[in-house]
N, C-alpha and C. Protein backbone atom coordinates (compact mmCIF):
# COMPACT_ATOMS: atom_id res chain seq x y z
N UNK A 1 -12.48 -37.06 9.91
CA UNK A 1 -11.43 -36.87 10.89
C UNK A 1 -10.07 -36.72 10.22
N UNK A 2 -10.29 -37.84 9.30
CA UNK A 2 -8.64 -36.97 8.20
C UNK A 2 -8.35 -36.02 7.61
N UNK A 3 -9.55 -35.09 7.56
CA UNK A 3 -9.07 -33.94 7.20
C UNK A 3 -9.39 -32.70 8.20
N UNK A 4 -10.08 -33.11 9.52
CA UNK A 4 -9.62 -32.31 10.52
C UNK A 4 -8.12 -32.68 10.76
N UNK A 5 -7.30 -33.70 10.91
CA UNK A 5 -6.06 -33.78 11.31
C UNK A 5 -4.88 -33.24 10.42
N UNK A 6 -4.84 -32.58 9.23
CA UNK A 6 -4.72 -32.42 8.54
C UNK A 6 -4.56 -30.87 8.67
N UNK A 7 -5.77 -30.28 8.67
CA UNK A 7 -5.66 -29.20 9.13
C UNK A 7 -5.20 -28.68 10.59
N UNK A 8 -5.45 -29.62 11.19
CA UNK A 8 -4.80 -29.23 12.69
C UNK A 8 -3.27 -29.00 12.86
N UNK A 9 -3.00 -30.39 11.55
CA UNK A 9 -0.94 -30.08 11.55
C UNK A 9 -0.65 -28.95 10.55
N UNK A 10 -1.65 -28.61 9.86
CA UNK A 10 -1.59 -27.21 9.19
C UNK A 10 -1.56 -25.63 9.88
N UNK A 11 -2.21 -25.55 10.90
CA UNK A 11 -2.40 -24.66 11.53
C UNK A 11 -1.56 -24.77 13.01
N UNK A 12 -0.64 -25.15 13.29
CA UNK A 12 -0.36 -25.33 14.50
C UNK A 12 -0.08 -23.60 14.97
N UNK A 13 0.24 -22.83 14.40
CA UNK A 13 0.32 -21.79 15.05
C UNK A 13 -1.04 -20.96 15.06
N UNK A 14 -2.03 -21.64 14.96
CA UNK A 14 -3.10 -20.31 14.38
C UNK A 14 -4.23 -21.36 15.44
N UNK A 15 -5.46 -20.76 15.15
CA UNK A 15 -6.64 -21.28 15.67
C UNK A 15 -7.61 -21.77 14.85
N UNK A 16 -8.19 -23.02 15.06
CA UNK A 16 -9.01 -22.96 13.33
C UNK A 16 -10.48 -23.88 14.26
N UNK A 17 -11.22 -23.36 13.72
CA UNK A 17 -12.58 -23.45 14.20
C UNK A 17 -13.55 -24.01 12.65
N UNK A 18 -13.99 -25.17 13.27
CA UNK A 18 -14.91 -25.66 11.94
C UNK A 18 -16.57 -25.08 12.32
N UNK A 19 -16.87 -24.88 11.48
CA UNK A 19 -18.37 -24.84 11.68
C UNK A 19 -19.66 -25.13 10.94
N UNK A 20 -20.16 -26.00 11.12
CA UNK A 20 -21.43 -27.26 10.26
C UNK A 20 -22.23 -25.96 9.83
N UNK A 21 -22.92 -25.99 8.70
CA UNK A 21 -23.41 -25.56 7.78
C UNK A 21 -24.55 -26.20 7.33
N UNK A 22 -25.75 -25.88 7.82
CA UNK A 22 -26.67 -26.91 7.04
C UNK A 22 -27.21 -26.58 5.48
N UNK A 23 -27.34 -27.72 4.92
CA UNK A 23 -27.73 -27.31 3.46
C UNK A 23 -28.88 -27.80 3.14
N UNK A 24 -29.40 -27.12 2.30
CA UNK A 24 -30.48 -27.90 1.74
C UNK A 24 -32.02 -27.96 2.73
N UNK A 25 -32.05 -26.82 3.77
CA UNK A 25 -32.83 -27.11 4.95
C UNK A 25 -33.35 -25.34 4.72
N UNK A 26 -34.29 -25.03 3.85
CA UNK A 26 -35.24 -23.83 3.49
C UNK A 26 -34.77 -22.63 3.78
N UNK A 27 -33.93 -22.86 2.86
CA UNK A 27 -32.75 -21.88 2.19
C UNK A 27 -33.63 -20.72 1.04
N UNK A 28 -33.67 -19.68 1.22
CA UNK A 28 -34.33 -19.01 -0.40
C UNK A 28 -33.29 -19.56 -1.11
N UNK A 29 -34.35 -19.71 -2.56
CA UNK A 29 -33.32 -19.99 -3.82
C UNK A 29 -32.80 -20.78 -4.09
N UNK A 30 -33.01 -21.77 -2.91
CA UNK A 30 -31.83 -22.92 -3.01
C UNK A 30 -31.85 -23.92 -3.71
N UNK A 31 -33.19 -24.33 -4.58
CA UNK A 31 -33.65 -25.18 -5.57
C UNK A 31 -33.11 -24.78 -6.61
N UNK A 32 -33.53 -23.33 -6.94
CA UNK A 32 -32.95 -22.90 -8.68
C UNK A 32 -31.62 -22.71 -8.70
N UNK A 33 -30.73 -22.44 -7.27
CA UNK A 33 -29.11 -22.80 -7.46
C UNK A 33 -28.71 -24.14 -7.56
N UNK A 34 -28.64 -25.16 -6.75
CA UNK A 34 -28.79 -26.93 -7.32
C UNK A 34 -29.09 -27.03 -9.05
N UNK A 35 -30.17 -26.27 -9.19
CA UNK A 35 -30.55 -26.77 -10.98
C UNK A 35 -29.48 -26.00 -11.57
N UNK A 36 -29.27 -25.01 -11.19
CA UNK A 36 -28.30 -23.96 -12.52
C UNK A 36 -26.97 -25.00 -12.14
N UNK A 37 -26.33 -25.33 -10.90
CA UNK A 37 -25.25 -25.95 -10.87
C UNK A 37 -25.03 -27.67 -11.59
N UNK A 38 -26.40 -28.33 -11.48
CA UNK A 38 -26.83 -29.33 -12.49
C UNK A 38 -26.25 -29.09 -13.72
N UNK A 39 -27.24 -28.07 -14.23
CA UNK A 39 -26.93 -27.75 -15.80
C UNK A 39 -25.56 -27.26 -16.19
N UNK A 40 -25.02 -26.57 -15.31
CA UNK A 40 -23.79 -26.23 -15.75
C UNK A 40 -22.61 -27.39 -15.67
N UNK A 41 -22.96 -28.86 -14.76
CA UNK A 41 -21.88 -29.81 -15.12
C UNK A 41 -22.43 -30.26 -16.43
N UNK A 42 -23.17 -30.35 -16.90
CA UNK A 42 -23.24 -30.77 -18.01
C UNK A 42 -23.24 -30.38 -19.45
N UNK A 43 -22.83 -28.96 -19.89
CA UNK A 43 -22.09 -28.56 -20.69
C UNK A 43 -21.20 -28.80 -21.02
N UNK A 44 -20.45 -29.00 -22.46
CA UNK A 44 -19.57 -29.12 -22.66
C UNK A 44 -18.55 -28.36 -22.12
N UNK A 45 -17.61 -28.96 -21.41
CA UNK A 45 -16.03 -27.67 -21.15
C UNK A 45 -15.11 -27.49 -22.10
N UNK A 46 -14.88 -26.33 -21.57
CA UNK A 46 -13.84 -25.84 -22.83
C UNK A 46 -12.15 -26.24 -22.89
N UNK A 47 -12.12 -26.50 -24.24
CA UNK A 47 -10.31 -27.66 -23.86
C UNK A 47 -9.51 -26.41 -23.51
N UNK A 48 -9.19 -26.87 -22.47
CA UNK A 48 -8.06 -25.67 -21.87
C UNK A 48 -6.47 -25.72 -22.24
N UNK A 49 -5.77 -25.48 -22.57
CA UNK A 49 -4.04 -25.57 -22.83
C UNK A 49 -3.51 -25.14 -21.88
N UNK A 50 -2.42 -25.20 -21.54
CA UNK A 50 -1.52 -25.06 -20.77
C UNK A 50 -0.68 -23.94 -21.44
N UNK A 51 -0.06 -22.81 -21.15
CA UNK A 51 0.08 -21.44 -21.63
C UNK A 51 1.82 -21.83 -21.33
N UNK A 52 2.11 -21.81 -22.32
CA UNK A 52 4.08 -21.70 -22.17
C UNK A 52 4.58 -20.47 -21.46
N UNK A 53 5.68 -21.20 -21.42
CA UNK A 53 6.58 -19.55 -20.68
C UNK A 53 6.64 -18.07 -21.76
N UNK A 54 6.98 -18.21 -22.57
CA UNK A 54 6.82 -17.53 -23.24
C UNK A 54 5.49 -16.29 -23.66
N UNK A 55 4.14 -17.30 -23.72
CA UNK A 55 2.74 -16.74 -23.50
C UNK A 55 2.14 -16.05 -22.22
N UNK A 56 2.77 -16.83 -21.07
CA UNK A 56 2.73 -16.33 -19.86
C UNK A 56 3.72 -14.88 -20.04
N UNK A 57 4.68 -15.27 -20.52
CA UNK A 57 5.76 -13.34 -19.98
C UNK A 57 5.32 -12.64 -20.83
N UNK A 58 4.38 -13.17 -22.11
CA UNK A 58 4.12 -11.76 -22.92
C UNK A 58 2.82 -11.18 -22.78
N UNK A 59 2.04 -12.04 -21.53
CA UNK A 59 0.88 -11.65 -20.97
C UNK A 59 1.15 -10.50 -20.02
N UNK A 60 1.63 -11.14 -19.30
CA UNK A 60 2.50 -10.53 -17.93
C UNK A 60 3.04 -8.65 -18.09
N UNK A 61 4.33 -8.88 -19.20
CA UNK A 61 4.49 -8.01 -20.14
C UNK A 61 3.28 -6.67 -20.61
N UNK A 62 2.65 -7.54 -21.00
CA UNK A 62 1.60 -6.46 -21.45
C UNK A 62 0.26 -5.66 -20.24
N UNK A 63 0.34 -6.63 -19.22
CA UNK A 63 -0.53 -5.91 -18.41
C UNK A 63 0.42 -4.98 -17.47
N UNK A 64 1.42 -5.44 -17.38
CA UNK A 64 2.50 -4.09 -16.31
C UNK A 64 2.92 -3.11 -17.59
N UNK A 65 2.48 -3.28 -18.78
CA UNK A 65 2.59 -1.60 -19.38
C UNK A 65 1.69 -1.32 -19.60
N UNK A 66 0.23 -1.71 -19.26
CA UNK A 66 -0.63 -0.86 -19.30
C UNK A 66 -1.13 -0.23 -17.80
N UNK A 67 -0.61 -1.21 -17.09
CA UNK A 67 -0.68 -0.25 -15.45
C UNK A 67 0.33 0.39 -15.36
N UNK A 68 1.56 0.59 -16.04
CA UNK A 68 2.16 1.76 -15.81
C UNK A 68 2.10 3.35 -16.52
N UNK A 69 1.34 2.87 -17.59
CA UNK A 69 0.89 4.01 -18.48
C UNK A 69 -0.32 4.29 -17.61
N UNK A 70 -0.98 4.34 -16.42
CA UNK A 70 -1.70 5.14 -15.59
C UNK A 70 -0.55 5.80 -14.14
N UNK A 71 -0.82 7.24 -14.46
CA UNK A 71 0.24 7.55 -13.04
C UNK A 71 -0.74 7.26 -11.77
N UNK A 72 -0.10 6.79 -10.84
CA UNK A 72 -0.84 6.84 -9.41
C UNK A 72 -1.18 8.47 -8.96
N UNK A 73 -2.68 7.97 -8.31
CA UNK A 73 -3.34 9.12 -7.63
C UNK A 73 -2.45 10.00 -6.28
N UNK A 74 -1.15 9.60 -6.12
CA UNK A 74 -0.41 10.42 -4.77
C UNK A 74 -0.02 12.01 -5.20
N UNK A 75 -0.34 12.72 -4.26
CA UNK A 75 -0.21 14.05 -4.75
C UNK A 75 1.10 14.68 -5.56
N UNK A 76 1.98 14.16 -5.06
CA UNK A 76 3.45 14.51 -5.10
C UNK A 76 3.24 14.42 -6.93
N UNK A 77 2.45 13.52 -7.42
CA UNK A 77 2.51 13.30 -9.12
C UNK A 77 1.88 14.57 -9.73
N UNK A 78 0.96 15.21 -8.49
CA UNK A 78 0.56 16.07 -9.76
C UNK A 78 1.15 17.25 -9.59
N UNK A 79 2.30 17.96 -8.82
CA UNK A 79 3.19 18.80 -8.47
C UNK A 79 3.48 19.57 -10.07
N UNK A 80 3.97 20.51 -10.54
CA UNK A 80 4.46 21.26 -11.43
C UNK A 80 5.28 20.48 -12.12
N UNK A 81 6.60 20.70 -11.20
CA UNK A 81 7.75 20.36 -12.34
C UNK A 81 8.02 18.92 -13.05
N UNK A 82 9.19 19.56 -13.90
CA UNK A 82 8.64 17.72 -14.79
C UNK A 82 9.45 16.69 -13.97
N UNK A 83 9.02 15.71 -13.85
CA UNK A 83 9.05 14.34 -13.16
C UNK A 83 8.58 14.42 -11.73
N UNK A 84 7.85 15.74 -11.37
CA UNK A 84 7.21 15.55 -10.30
C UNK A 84 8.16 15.97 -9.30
N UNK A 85 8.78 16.76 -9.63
CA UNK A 85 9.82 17.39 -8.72
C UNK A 85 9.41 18.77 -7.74
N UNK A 86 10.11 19.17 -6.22
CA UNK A 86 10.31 20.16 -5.78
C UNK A 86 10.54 21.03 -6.33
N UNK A 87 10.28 22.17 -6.67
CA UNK A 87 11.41 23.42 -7.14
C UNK A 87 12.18 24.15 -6.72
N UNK A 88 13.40 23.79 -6.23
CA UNK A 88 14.62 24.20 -5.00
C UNK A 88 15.46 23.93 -5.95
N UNK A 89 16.06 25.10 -5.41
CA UNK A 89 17.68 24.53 -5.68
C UNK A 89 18.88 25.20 -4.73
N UNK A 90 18.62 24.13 -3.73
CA UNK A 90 19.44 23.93 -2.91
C UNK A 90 20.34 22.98 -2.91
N UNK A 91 21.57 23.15 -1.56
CA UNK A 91 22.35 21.93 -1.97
C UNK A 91 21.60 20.34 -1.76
N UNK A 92 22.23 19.34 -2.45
CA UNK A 92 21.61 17.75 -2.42
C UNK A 92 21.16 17.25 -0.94
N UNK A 93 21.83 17.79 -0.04
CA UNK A 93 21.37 17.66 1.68
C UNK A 93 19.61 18.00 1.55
N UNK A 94 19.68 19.54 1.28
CA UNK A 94 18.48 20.17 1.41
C UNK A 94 17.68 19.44 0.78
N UNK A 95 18.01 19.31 -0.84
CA UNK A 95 16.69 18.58 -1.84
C UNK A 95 16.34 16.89 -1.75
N UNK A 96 17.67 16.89 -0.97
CA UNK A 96 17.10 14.91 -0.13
C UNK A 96 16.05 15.13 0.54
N UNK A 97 16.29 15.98 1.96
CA UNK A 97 15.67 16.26 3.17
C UNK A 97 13.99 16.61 2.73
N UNK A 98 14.08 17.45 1.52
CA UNK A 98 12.38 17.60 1.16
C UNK A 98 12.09 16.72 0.60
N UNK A 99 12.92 15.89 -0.28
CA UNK A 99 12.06 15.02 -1.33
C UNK A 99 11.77 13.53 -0.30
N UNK A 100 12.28 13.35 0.94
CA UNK A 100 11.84 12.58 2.08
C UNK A 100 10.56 12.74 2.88
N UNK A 101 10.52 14.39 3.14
CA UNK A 101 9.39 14.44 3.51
C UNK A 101 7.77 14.90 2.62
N UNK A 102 8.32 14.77 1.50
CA UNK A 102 7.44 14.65 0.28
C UNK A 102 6.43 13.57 -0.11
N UNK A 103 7.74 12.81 0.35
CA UNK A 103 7.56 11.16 -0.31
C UNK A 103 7.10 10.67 1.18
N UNK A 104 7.35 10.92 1.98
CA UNK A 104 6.87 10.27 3.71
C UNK A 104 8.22 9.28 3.95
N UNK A 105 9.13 9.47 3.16
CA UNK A 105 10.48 7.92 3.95
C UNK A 105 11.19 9.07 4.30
N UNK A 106 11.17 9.28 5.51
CA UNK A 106 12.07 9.85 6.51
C UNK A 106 13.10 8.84 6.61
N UNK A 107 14.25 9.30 7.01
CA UNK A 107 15.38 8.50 7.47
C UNK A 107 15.12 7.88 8.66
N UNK A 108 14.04 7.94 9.53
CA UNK A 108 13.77 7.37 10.63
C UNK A 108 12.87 6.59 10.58
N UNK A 109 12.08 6.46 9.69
CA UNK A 109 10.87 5.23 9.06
C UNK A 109 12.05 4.21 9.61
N UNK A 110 11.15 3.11 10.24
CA UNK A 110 11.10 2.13 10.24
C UNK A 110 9.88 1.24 10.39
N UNK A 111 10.15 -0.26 9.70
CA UNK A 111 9.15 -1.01 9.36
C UNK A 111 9.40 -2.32 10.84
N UNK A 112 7.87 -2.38 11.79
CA UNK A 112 8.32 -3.57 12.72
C UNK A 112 6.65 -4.43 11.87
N UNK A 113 6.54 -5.65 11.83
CA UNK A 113 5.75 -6.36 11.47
C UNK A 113 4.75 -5.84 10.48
N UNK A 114 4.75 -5.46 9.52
CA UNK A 114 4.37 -4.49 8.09
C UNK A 114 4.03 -3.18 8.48
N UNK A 115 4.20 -3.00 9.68
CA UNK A 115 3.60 -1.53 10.48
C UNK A 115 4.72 -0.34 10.00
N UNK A 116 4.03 0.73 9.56
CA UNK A 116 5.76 1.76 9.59
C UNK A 116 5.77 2.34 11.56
N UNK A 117 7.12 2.62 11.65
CA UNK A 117 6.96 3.07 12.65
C UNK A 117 7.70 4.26 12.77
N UNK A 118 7.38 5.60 13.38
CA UNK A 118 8.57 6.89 13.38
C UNK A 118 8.91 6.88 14.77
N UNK A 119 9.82 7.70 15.27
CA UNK A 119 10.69 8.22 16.03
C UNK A 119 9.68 9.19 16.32
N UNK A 120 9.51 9.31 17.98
CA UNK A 120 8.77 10.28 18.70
C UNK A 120 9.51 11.67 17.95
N UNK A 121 8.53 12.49 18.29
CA UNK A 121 9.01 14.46 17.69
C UNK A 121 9.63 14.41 18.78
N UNK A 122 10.64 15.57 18.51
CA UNK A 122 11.55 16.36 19.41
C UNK A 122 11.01 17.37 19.83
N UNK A 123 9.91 17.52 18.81
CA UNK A 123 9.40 19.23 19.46
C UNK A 123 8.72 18.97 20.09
N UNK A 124 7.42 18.04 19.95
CA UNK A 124 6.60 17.28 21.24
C UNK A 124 6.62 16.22 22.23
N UNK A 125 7.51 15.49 21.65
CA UNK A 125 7.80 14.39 22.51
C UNK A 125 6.93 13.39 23.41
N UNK A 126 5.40 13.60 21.92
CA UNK A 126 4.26 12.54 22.07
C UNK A 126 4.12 11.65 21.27
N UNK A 127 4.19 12.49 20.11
CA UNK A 127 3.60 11.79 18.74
C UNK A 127 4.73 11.10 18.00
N UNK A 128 4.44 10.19 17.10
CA UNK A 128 5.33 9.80 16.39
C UNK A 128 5.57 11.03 14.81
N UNK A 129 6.83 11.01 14.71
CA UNK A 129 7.10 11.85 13.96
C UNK A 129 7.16 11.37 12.31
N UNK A 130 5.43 11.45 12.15
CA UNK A 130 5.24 11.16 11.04
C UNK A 130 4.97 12.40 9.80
N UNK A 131 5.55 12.75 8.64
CA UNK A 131 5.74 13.88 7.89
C UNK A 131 4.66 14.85 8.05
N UNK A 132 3.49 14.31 8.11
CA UNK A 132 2.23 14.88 8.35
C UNK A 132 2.17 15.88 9.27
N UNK A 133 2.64 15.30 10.61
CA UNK A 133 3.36 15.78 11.87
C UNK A 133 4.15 16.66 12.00
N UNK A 134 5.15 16.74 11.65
CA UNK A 134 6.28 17.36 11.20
C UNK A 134 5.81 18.77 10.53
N UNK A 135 4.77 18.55 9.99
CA UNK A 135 4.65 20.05 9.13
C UNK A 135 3.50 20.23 9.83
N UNK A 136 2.57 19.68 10.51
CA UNK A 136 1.45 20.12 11.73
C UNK A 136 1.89 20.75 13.06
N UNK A 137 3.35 19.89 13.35
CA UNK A 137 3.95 20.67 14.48
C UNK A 137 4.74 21.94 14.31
N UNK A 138 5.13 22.44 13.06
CA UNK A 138 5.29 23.83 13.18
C UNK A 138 4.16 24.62 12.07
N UNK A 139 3.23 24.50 12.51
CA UNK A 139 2.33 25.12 12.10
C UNK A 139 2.13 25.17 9.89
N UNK A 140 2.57 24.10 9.47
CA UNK A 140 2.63 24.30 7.94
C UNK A 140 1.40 22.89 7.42
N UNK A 141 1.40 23.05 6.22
CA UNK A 141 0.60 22.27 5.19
C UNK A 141 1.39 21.87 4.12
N UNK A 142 1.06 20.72 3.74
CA UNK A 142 1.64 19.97 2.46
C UNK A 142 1.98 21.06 1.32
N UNK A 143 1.04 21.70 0.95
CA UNK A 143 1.06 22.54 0.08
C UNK A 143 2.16 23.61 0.13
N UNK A 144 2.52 23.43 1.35
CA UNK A 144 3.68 24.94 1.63
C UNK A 144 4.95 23.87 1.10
N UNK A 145 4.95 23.17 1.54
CA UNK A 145 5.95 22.26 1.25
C UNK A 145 6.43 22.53 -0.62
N UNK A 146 5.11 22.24 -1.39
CA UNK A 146 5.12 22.35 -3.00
C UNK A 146 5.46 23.46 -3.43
N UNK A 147 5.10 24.84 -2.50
CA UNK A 147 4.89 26.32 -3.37
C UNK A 147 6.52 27.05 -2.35
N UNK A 148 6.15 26.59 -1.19
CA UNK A 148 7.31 27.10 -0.70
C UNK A 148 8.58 26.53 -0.26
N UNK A 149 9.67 25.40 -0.62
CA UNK A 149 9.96 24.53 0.16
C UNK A 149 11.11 25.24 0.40
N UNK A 150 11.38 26.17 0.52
CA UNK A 150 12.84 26.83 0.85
C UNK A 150 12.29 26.87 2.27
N UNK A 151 11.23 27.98 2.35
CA UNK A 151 10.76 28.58 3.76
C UNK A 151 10.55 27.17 4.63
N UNK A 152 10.14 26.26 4.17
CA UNK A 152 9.74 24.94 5.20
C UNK A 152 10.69 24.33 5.32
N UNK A 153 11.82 24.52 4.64
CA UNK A 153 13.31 23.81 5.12
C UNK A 153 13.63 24.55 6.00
N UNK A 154 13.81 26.03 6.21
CA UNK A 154 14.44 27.13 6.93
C UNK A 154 13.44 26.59 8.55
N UNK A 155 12.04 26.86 8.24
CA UNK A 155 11.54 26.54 9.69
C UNK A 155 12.29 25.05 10.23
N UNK A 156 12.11 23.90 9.24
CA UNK A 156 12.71 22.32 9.83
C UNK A 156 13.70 22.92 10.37
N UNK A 157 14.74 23.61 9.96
CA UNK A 157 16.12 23.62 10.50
C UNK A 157 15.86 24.81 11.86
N UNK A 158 15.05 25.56 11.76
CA UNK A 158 15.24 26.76 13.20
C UNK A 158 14.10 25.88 14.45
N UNK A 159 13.47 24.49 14.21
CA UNK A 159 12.27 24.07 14.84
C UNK A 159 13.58 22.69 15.48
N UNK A 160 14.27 22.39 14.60
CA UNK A 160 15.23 21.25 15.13
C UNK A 160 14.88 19.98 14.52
N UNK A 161 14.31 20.02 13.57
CA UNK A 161 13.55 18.55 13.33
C UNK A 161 14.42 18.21 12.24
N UNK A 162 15.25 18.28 11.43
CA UNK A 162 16.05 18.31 10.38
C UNK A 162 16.43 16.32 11.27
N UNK A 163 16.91 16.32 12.13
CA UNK A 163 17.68 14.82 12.29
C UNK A 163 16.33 14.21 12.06
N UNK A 164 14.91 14.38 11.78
CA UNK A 164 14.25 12.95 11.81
C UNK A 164 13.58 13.05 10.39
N UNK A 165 13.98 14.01 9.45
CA UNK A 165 13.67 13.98 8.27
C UNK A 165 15.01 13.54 7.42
């Protein structure tokens, strides 16, 4: 009971449900797991240390440069130019406006409880106006975006959608 109460002042906002488990009542296997768990308290353990600050950040250190020496699988990385860039050259308005809907952070992304959320389309005024969207509702593909992004700025701007990108 003390450690149902325990958990009960632990969970006050949540629901917590216990549920009995029988053991040991003709279980497959359940003899030769008991013995392997036997034998294994009784091995010697291994003296463990306590890892300084130092050992810890140069652990740390070394595994975030080897996950960053892999690029992520998002398409936008494997694009042409170097650093993964559009090839426009338009003014900084224009090459924001694509590299937003490239990347999916529209100026209208917003985040309510880890959820993203967009701003209904203007052109449909169903869907949420998610980039995907945006280039489904005037008839384009990601790819036009990479090979053509002048022409897919020119449609955003003659379609009206420019304020939610």
């Amino acid at each position: 009971m003390d450690i149902f109460n325990k958990l009960k002042t632990l969970c006050n906002s949540c629901v917590l449900h216990l549920q009995w488990i029988p053991s040991h009542v003709n279980l497959k296997y359940n003899d030769i797991a008991d013995s392997l768990a036997k034998e294994g308290t009784t091995m010697p353990q291994a003296n463990v240390e306590l890892l300084t600050y130092p050992e810890l950040y140069s652990r740390r250190r070394a595994f975030a440069n080897i996950f960053w020496r892999h690029p992520p699988a998002h398409s936008w990385y494997r694009s042409e130019g170097p650093g993964a860039t559009i090839h426009f050259k338009g003014d900084r308005k224009d090459q924001t406006a694509l590299a937003r809907l490239s990347s999916g952070h529209l100026k209208t992304l917003r985040f309510s409880r880890g959820d993203k959320k967009f701003n209904i389309c203007t052109k449909c005024n169903m869907i949420g106006a998610t980039p995907q969207h945006l280039l489904d509702c005037v008839a384009l593909v990601y790819n036009d975006l990479l090979k053509r992004p002048d022409f897919v700025l020119e449609v955003m701007k003659v379609s009206d959608l420019m304020d939610l990108i």
